[in-house]
Protein backbone atom coordinates (compact mmCIF):
# COMPACT_ATOMS: atom_id res chain seq x y z
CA UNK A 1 -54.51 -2.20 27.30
CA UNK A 2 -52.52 -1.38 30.46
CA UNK A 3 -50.85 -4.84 29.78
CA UNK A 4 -49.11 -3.31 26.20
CA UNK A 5 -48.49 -0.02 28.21
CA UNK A 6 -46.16 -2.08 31.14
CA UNK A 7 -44.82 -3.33 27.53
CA UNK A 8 -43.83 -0.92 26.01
CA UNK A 9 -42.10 0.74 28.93
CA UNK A 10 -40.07 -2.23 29.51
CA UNK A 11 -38.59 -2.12 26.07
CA UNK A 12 -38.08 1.80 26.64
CA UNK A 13 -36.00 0.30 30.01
CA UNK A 14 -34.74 -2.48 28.19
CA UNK A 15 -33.24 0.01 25.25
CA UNK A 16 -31.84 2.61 27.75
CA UNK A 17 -30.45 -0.05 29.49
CA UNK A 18 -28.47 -2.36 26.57
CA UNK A 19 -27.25 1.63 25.47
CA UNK A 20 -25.81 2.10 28.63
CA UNK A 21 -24.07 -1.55 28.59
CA UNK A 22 -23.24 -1.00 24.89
CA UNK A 23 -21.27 2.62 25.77
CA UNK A 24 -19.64 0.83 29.16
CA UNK A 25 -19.09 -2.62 27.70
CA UNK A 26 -16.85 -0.02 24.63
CA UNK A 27 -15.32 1.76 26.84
CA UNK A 28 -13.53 -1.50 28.89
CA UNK A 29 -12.66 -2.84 26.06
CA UNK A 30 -10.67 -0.30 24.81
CA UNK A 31 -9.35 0.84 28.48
CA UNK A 32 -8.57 -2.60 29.89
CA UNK A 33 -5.49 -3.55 27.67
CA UNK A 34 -4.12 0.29 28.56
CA UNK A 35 -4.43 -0.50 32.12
CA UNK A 36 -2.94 -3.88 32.03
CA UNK A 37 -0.11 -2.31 29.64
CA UNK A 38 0.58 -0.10 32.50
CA UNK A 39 1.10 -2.79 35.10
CA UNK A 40 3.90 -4.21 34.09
CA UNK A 41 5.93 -1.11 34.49
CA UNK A 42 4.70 -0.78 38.62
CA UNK A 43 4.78 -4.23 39.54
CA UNK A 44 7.99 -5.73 38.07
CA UNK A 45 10.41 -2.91 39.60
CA UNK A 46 8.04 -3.82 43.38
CA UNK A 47 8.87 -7.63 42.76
CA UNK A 48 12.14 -7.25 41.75
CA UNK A 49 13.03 -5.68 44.94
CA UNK A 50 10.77 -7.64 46.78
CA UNK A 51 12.72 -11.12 45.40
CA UNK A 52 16.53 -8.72 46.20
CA UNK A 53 15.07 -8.36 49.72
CA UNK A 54 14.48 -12.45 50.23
CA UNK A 55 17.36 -12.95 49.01
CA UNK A 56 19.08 -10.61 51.30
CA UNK A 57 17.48 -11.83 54.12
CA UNK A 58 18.27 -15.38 53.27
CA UNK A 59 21.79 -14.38 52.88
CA UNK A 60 22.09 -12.37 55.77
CA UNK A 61 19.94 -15.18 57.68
CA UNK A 62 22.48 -18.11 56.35
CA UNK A 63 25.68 -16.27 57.50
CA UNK A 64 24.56 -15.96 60.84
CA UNK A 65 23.11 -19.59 61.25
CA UNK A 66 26.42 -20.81 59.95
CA UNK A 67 28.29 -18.76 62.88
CA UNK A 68 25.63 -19.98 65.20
CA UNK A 69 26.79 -23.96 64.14
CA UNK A 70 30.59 -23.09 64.01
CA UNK A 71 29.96 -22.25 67.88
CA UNK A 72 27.73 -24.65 68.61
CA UNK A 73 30.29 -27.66 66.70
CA UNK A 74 33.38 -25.62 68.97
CA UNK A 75 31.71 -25.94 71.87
CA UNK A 76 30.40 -29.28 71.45
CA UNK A 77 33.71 -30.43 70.72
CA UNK A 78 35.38 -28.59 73.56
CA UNK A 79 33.20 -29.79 76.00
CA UNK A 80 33.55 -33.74 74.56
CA UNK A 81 37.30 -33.60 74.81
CA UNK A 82 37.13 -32.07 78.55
CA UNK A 83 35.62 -35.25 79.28
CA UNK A 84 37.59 -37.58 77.38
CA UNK A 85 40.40 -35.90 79.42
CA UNK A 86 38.95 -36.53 82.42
């Protein structure tokens, strides 16, 4: 007997249970594609300026690296035809 009480109580359990999942298990589905819809709108505008930002910083980075090399190449060639004088 106490064997088809422990049964009976874990359908009760098992019932509540598959409710609860069946009411949580609805409600994702129909939230999920919301929240995914709303995504897009936050996180292209953040990589957008995230990508204008690398590109800035490449630019900037470039320009200076290229004044760097035009000084380096001057004084390079300065210093080659100081000794090709002497």
């Amino acid at each position: 007997m106490p064997v088809l009480i422990l049964l009976h109580q874990a359908q009760q359990e098992h019932d509540e249970t598959k409710e609860m999942f069946d009411i949580l298990n609805d409600q994702l589905i129909s939230e999920l594609p919301q929240l995914l819809e709303l995504r897009v709108p936050y996180f292209d505008p953040s990589f957008e300026a995230m990508i204008r930002m690398q590109y800035k910083f490449a630019e900037e980075g470039y320009e200076k690296l290229s004044g760097v090399q035009r000084y380096i190449y001057l004084q390079t060639t300065q210093c080659c035809h100081l000794i090709r004088i002497y």
